[in-house]
C-alpha atoms as a PDB file:
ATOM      1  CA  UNK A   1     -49.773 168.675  15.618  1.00  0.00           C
ATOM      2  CA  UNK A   2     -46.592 170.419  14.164  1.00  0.00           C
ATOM      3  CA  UNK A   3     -48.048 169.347  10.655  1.00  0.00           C
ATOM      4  CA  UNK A   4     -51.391 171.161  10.870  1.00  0.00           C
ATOM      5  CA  UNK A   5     -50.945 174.206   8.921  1.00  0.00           C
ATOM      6  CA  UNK A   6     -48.529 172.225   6.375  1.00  0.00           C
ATOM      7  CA  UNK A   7     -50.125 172.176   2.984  1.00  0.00           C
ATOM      8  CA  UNK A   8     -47.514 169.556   1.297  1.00  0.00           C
ATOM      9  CA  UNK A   9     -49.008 166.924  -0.876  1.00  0.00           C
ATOM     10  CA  UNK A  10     -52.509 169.082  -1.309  1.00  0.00           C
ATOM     11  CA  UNK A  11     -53.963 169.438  -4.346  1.00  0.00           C
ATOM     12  CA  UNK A  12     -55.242 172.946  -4.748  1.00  0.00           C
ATOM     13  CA  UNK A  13     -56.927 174.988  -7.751  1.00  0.00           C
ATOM     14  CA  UNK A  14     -56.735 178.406  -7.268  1.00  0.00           C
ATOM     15  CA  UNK A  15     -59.136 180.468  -9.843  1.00  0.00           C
ATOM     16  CA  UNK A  16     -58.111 184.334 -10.692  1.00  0.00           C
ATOM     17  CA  UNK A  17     -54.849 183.202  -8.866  1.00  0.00           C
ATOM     18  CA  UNK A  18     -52.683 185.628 -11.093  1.00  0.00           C
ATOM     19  CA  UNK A  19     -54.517 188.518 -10.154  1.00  0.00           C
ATOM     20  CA  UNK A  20     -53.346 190.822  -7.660  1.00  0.00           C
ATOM     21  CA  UNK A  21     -54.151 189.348  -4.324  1.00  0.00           C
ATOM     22  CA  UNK A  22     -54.596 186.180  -6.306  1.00  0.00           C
ATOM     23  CA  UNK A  23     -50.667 185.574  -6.700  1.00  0.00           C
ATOM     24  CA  UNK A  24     -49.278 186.109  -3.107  1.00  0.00           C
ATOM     25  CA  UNK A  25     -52.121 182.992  -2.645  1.00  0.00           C
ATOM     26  CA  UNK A  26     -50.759 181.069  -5.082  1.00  0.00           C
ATOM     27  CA  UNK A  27     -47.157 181.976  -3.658  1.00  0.00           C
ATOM     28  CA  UNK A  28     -47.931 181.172  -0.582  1.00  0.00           C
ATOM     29  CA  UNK A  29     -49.524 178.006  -1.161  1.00  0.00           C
ATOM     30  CA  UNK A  30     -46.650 176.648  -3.102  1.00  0.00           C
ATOM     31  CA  UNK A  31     -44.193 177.405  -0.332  1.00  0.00           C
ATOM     32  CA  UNK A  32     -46.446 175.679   2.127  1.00  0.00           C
ATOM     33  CA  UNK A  33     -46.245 172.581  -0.030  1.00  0.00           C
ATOM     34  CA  UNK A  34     -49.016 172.487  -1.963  1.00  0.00           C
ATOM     35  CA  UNK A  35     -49.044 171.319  -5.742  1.00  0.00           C
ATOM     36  CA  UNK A  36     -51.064 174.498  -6.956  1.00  0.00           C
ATOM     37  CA  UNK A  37     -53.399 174.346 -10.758  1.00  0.00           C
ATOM     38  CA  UNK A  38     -53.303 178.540 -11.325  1.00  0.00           C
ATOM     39  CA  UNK A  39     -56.330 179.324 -13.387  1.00  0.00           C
ATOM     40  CA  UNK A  40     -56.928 182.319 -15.148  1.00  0.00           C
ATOM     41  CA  UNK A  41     -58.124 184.310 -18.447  1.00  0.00           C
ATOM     42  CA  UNK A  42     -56.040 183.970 -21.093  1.00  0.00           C
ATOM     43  CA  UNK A  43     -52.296 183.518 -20.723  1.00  0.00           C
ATOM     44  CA  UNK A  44     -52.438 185.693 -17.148  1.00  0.00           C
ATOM     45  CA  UNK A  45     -51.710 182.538 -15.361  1.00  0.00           C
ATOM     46  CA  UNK A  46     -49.078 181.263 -17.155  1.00  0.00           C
ATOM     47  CA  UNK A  47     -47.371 185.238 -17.967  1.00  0.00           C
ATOM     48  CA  UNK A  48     -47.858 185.402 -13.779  1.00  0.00           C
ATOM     49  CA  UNK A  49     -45.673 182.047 -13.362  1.00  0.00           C
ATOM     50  CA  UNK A  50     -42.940 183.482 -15.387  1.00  0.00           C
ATOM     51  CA  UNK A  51     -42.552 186.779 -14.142  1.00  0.00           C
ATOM     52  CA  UNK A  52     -42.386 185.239 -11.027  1.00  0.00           C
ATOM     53  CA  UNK A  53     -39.797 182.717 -11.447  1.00  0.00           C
ATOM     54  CA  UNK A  54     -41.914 179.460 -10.585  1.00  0.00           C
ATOM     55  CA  UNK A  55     -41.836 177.599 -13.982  1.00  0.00           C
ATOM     56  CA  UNK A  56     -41.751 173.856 -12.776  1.00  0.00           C
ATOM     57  CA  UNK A  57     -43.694 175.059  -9.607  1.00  0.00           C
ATOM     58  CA  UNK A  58     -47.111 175.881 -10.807  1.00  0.00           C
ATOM     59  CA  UNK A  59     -49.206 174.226 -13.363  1.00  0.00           C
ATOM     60  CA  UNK A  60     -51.217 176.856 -15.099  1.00  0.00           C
ATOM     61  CA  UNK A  61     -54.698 177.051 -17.120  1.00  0.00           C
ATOM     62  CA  UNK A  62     -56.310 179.517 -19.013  1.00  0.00           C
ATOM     63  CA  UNK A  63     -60.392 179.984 -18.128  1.00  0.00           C
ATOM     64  CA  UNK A  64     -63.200 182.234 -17.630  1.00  0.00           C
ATOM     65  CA  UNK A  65     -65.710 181.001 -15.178  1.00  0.00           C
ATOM     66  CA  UNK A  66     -68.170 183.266 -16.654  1.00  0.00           C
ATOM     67  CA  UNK A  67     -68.804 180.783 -19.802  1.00  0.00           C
ATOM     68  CA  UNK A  68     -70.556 178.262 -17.756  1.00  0.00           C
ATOM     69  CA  UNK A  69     -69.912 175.531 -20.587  1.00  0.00           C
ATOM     70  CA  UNK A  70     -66.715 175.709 -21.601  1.00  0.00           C
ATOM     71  CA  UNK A  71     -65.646 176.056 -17.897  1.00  0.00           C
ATOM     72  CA  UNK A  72     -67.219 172.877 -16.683  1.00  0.00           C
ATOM     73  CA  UNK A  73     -65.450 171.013 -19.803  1.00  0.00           C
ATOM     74  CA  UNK A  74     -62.142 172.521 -18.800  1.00  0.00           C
ATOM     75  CA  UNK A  75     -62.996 171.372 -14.925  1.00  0.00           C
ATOM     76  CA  UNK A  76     -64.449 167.966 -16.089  1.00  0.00           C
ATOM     77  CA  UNK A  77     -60.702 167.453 -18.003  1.00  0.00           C
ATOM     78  CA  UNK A  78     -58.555 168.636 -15.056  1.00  0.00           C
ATOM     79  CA  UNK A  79     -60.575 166.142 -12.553  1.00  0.00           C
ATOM     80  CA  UNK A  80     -60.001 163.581 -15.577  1.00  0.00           C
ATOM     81  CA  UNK A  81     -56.475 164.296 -15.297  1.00  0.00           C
ATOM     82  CA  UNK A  82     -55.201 165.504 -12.316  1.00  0.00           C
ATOM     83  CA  UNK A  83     -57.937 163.783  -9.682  1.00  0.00           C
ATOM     84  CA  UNK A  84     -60.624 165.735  -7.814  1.00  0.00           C
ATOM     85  CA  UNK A  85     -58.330 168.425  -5.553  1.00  0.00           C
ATOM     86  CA  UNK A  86     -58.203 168.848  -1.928  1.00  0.00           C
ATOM     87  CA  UNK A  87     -58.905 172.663  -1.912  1.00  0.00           C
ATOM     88  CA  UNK A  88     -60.374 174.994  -4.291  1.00  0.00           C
ATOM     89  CA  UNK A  89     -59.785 178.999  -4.249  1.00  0.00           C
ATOM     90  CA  UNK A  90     -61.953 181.284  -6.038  1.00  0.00           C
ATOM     91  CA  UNK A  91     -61.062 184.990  -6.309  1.00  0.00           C
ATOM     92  CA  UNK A  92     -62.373 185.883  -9.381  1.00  0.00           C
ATOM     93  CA  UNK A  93     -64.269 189.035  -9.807  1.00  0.00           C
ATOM     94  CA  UNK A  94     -66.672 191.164 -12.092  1.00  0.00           C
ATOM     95  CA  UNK A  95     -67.405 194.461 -11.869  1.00  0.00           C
ATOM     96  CA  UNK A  96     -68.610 197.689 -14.047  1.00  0.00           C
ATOM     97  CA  UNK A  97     -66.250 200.725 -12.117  1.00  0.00           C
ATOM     98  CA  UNK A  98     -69.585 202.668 -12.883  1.00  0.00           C
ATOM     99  CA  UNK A  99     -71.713 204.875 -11.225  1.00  0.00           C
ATOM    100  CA  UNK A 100     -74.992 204.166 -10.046  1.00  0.00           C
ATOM    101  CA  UNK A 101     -76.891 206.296 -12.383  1.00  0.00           C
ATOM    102  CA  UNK A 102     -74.829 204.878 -15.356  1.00  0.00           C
ATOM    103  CA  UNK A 103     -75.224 201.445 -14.622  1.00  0.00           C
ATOM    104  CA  UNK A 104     -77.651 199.268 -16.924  1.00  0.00           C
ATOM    105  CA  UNK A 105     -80.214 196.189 -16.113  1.00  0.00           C
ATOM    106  CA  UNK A 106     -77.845 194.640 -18.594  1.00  0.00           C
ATOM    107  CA  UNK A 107     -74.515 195.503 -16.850  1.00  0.00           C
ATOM    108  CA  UNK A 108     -76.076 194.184 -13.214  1.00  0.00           C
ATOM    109  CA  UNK A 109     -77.126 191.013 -14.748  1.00  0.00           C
ATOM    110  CA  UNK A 110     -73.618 190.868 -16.133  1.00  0.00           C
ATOM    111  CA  UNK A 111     -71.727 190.930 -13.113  1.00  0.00           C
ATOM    112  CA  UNK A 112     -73.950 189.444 -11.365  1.00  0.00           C
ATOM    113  CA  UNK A 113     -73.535 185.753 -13.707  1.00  0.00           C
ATOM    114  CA  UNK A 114     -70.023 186.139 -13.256  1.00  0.00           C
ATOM    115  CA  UNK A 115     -70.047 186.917  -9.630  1.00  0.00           C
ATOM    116  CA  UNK A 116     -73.415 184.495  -8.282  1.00  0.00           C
ATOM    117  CA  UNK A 117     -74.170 182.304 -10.969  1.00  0.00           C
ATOM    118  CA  UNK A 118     -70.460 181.593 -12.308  1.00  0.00           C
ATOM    119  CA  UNK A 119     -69.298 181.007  -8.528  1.00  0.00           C
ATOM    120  CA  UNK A 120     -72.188 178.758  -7.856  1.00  0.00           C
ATOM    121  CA  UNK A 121     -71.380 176.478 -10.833  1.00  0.00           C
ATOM    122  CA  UNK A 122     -67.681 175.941 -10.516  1.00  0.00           C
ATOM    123  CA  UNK A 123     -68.543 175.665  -7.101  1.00  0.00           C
ATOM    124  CA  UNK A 124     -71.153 172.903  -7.172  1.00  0.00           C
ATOM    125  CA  UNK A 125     -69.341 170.884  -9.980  1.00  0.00           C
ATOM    126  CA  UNK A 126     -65.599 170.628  -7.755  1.00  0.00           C
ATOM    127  CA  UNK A 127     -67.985 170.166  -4.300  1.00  0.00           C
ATOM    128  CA  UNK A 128     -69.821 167.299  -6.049  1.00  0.00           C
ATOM    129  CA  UNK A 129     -66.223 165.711  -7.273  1.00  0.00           C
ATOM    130  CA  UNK A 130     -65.316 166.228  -3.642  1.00  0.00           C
ATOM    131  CA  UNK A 131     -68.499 165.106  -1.786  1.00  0.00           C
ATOM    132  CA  UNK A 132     -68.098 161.765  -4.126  1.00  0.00           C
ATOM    133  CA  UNK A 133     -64.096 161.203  -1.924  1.00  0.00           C
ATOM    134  CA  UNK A 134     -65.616 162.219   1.282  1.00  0.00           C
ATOM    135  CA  UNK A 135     -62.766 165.367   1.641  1.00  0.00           C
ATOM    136  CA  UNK A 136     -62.362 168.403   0.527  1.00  0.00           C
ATOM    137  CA  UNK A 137     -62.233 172.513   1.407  1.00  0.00           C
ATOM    138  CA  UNK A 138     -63.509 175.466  -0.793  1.00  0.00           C
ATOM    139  CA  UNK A 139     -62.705 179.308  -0.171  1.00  0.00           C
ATOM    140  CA  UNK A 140     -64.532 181.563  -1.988  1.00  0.00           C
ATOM    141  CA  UNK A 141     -64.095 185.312  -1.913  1.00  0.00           C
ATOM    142  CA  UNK A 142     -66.710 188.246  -0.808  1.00  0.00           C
ATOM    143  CA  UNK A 143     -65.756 191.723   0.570  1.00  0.00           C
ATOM    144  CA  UNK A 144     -66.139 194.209   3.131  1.00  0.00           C
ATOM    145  CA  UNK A 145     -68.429 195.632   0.559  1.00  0.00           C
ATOM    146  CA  UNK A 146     -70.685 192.499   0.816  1.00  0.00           C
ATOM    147  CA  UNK A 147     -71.598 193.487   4.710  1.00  0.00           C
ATOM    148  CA  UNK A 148     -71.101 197.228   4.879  1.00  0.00           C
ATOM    149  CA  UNK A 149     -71.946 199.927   2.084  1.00  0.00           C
ATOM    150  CA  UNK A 150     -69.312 201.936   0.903  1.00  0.00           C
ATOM    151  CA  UNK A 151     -68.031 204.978   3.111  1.00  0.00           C
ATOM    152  CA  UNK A 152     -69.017 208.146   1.022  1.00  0.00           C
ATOM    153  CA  UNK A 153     -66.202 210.366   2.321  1.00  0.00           C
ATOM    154  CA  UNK A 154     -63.444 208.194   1.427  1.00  0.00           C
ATOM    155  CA  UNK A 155     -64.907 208.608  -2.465  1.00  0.00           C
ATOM    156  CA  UNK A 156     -63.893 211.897  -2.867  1.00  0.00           C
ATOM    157  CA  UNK A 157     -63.160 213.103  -6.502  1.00  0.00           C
ATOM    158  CA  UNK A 158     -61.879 211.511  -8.694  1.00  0.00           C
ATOM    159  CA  UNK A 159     -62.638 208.394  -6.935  1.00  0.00           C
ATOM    160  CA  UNK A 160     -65.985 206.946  -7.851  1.00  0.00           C
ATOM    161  CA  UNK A 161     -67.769 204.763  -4.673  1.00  0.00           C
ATOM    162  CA  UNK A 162     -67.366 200.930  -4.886  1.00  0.00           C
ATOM    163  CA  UNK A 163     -70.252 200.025  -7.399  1.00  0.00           C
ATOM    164  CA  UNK A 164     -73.835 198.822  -6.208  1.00  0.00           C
ATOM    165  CA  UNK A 165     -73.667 195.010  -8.649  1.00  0.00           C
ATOM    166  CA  UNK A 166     -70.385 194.385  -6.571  1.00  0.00           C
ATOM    167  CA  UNK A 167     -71.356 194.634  -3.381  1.00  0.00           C
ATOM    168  CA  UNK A 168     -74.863 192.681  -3.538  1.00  0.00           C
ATOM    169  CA  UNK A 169     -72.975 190.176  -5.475  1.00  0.00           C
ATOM    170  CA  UNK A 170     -70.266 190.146  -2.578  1.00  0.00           C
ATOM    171  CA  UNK A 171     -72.921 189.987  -0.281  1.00  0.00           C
ATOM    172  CA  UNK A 172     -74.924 186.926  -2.034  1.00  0.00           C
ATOM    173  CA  UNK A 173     -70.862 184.748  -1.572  1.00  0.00           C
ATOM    174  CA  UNK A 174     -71.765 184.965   1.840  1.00  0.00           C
ATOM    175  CA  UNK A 175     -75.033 183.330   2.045  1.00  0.00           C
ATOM    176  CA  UNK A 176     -73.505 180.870  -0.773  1.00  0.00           C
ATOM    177  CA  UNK A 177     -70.764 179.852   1.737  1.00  0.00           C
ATOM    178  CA  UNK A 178     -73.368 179.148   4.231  1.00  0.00           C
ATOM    179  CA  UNK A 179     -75.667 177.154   1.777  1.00  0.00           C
ATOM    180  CA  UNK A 180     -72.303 175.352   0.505  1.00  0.00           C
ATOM    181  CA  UNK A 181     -71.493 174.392   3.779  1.00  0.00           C
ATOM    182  CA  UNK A 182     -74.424 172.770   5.112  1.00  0.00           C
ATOM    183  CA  UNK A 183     -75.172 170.837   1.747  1.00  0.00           C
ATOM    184  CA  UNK A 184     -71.951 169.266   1.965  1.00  0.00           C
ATOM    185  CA  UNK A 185     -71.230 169.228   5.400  1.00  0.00           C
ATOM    186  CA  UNK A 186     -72.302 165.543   5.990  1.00  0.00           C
ATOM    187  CA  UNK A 187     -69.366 164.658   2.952  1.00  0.00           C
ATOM    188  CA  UNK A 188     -66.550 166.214   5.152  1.00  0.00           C
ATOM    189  CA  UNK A 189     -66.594 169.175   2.816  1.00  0.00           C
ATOM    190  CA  UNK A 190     -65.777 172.412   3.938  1.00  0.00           C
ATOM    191  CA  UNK A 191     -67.040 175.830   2.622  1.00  0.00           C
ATOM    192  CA  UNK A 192     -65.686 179.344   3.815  1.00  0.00           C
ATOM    193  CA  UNK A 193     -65.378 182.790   2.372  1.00  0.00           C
ATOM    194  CA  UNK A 194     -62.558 185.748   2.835  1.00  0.00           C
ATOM    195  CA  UNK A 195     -63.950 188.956   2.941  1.00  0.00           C
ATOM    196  CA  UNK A 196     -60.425 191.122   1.944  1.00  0.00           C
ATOM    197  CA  UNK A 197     -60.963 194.780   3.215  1.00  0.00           C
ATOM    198  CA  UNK A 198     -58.894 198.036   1.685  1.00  0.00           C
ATOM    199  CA  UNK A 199     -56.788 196.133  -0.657  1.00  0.00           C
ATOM    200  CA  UNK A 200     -55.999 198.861  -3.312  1.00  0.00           C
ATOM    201  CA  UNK A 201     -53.210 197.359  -6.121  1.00  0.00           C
ATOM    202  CA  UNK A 202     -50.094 199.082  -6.417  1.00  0.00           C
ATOM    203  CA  UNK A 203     -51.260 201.042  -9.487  1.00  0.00           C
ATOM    204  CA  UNK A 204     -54.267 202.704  -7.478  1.00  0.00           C
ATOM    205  CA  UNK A 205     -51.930 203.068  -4.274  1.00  0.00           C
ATOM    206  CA  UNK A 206     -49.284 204.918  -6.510  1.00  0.00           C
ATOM    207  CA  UNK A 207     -51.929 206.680  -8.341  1.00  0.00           C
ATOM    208  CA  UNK A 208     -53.731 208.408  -6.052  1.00  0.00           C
ATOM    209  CA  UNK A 209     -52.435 208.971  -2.556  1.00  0.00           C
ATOM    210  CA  UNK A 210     -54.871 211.111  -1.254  1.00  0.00           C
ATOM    211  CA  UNK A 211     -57.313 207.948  -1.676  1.00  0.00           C
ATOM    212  CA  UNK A 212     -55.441 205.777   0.355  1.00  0.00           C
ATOM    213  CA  UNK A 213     -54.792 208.143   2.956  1.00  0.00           C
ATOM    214  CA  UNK A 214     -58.333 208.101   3.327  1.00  0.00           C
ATOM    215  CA  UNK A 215     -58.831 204.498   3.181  1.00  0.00           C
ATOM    216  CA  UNK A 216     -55.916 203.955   5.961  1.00  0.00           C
ATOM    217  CA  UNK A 217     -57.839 206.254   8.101  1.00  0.00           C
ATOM    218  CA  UNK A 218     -61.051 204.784   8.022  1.00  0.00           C
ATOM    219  CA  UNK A 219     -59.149 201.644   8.789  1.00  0.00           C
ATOM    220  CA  UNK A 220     -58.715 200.635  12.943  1.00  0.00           C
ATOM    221  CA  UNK A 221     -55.119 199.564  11.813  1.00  0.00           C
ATOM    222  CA  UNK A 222     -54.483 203.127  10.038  1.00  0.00           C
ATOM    223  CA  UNK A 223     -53.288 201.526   6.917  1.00  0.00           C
ATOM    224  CA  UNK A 224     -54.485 199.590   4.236  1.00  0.00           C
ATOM    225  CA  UNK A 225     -53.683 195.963   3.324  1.00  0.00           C
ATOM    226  CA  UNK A 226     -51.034 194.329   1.618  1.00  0.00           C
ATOM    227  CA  UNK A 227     -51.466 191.522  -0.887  1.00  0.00           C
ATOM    228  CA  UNK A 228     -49.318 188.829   1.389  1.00  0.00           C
ATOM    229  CA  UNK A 229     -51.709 189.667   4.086  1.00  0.00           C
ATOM    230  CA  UNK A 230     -54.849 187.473   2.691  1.00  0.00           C
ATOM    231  CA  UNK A 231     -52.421 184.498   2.016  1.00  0.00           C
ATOM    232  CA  UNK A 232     -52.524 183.644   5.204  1.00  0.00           C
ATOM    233  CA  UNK A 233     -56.132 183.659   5.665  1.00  0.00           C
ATOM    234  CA  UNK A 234     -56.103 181.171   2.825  1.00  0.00           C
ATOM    235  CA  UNK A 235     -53.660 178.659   3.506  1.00  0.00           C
ATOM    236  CA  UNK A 236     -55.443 177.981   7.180  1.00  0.00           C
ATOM    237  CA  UNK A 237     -58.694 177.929   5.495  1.00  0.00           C
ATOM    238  CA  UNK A 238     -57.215 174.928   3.021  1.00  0.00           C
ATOM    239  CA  UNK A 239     -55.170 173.274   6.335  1.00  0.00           C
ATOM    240  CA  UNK A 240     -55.797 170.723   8.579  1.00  0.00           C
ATOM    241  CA  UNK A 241     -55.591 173.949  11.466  1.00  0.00           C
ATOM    242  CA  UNK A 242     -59.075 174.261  10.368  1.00  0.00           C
ATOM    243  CA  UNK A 243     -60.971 171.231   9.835  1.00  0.00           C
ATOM    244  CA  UNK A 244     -63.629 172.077  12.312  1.00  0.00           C
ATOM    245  CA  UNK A 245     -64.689 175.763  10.568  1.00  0.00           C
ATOM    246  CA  UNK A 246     -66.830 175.811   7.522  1.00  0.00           C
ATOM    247  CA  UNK A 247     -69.773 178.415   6.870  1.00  0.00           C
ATOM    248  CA  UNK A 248     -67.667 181.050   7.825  1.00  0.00           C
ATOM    249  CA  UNK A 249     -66.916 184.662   6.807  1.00  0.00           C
ATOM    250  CA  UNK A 250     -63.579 185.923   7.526  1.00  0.00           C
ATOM    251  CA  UNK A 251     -62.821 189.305   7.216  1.00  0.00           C
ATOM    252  CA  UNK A 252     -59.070 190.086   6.568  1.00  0.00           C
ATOM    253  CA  UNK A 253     -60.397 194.037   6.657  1.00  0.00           C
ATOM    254  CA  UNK A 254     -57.856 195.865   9.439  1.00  0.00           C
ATOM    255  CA  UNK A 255     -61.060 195.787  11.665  1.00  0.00           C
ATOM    256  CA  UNK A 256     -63.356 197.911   9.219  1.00  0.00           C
ATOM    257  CA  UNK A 257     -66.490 196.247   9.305  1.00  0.00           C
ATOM    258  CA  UNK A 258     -66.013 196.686  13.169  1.00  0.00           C
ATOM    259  CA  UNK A 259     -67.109 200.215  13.326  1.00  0.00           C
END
């Protein structure tokens, strides 16, 4: 029982793990034991590791989940090489920053293949690796803004609301999750999603004040999130703590989707 939220020995792949919520994961992960694969575009990952001080810690890889093809090649090699992991983490996300009236067919569809489609690959490809050992947990990652729209006084100048393609594609991880979970459910693999609420990044938080004032407000907690905050979330999700929970949503929002 003392070992059941111990990571050590797991093999975990964590995908936009140098991104901003994406490396307190991957930091958190690697002090729980696990031997962590941090995937990201170009030279982030490995730039990430560095900075960070965990050369010799974390293997890194350089992807974009968005080019279906060359990501399943890069997959197909790491399984080749490494063996099919225990957990997989996806946090990458796509997104246009624009307003509904500027938005284009072309920019939906856009976001939306890296969001849906992209997900849904990289998703089926490690859960079919997994299904074939009989083991295996994925977390994927939605949003507040995949169950509630966004909260139009909090956008106040210059702030433009959270954009329409991002939430429906937030909201589509969901029913994925669910999907994910009963198809390989009878294989012992697990599927669950993290919904993160108010996480601005320190450039937005220092940025514009006023913003987050208004974000910890609408917030039950009064405050907004902090990266460490969703690691948790994660590293139960991947543990042996939770080996009876797949098809679930869990919102890591301060209690904003609760009003």
């Amino acid at each position: 029982m003392k070992n059941l939220f111990s990571l050590a020995g797991k093999r975990i792949w964590v995908f936009g793990g140098a991104g901003y919520l994406g490396q307190s994961v991957v930091q958190a992960l690697v002090a729980q034991g696990a031997e962590v694969l941090c995937v990201d575009l170009a030279g982030r990952a490995a730039e990430f590791v560095v900075n960070a001080g965990l050369e010799g810690n974390i293997a890194t890889a350089d992807a974009d989940i968005a080019d279906i093809p060359a990501c399943e090649n890069q997959v197909n090699a790491w399984l080749a090489q490494r063996g099919v992991p225990d957990g997989l983490v996806n946090l990458t996300a796509f997104t246009t920053a624009k307003t509904m009236d500027a938005l284009t067919e072309a920019d939906f569809d856009r976001v939306n293949h890296g969001n849906l489609t992209a997900t849904w690959a990289l998703a089926r490809q490690v859960g079919n690796a997994m299904a074939a050992e009989g083991r295996g947990s994925m977390v994927l990652f939605s949003s507040m803004y995949g169950m509630v729209s966004p909260y139009p006084e909090v956008y106040q100048e210059p702030m433009n609301k959270n954009p329409v393609e991002y939430g429906v594609g937030k909201a589509g991880i969901i029913q994925m999750t669910r999907y994910l979970a009963v198809h390989y459910g009878q294989a012992q693999v697990r599927c669950n999603c993290i919904s993160p609420g108010p996480f601005p990044n320190p450039k937005v938080q220092a940025d514009y004040p006023d913003f987050i004032g208004r974000l910890a407000a609408k917030s039950p907690l009064g405050r907004v999130g902090q990266a460490p905050e969703i690691a948790g979330a994660v590293a139960f999700l991947l543990s042996d703590a939770s080996t009876y929970i797949t098809g679930h949503n869990l919102a890591v929002d301060g209690g904003w989707t609760s009003w």
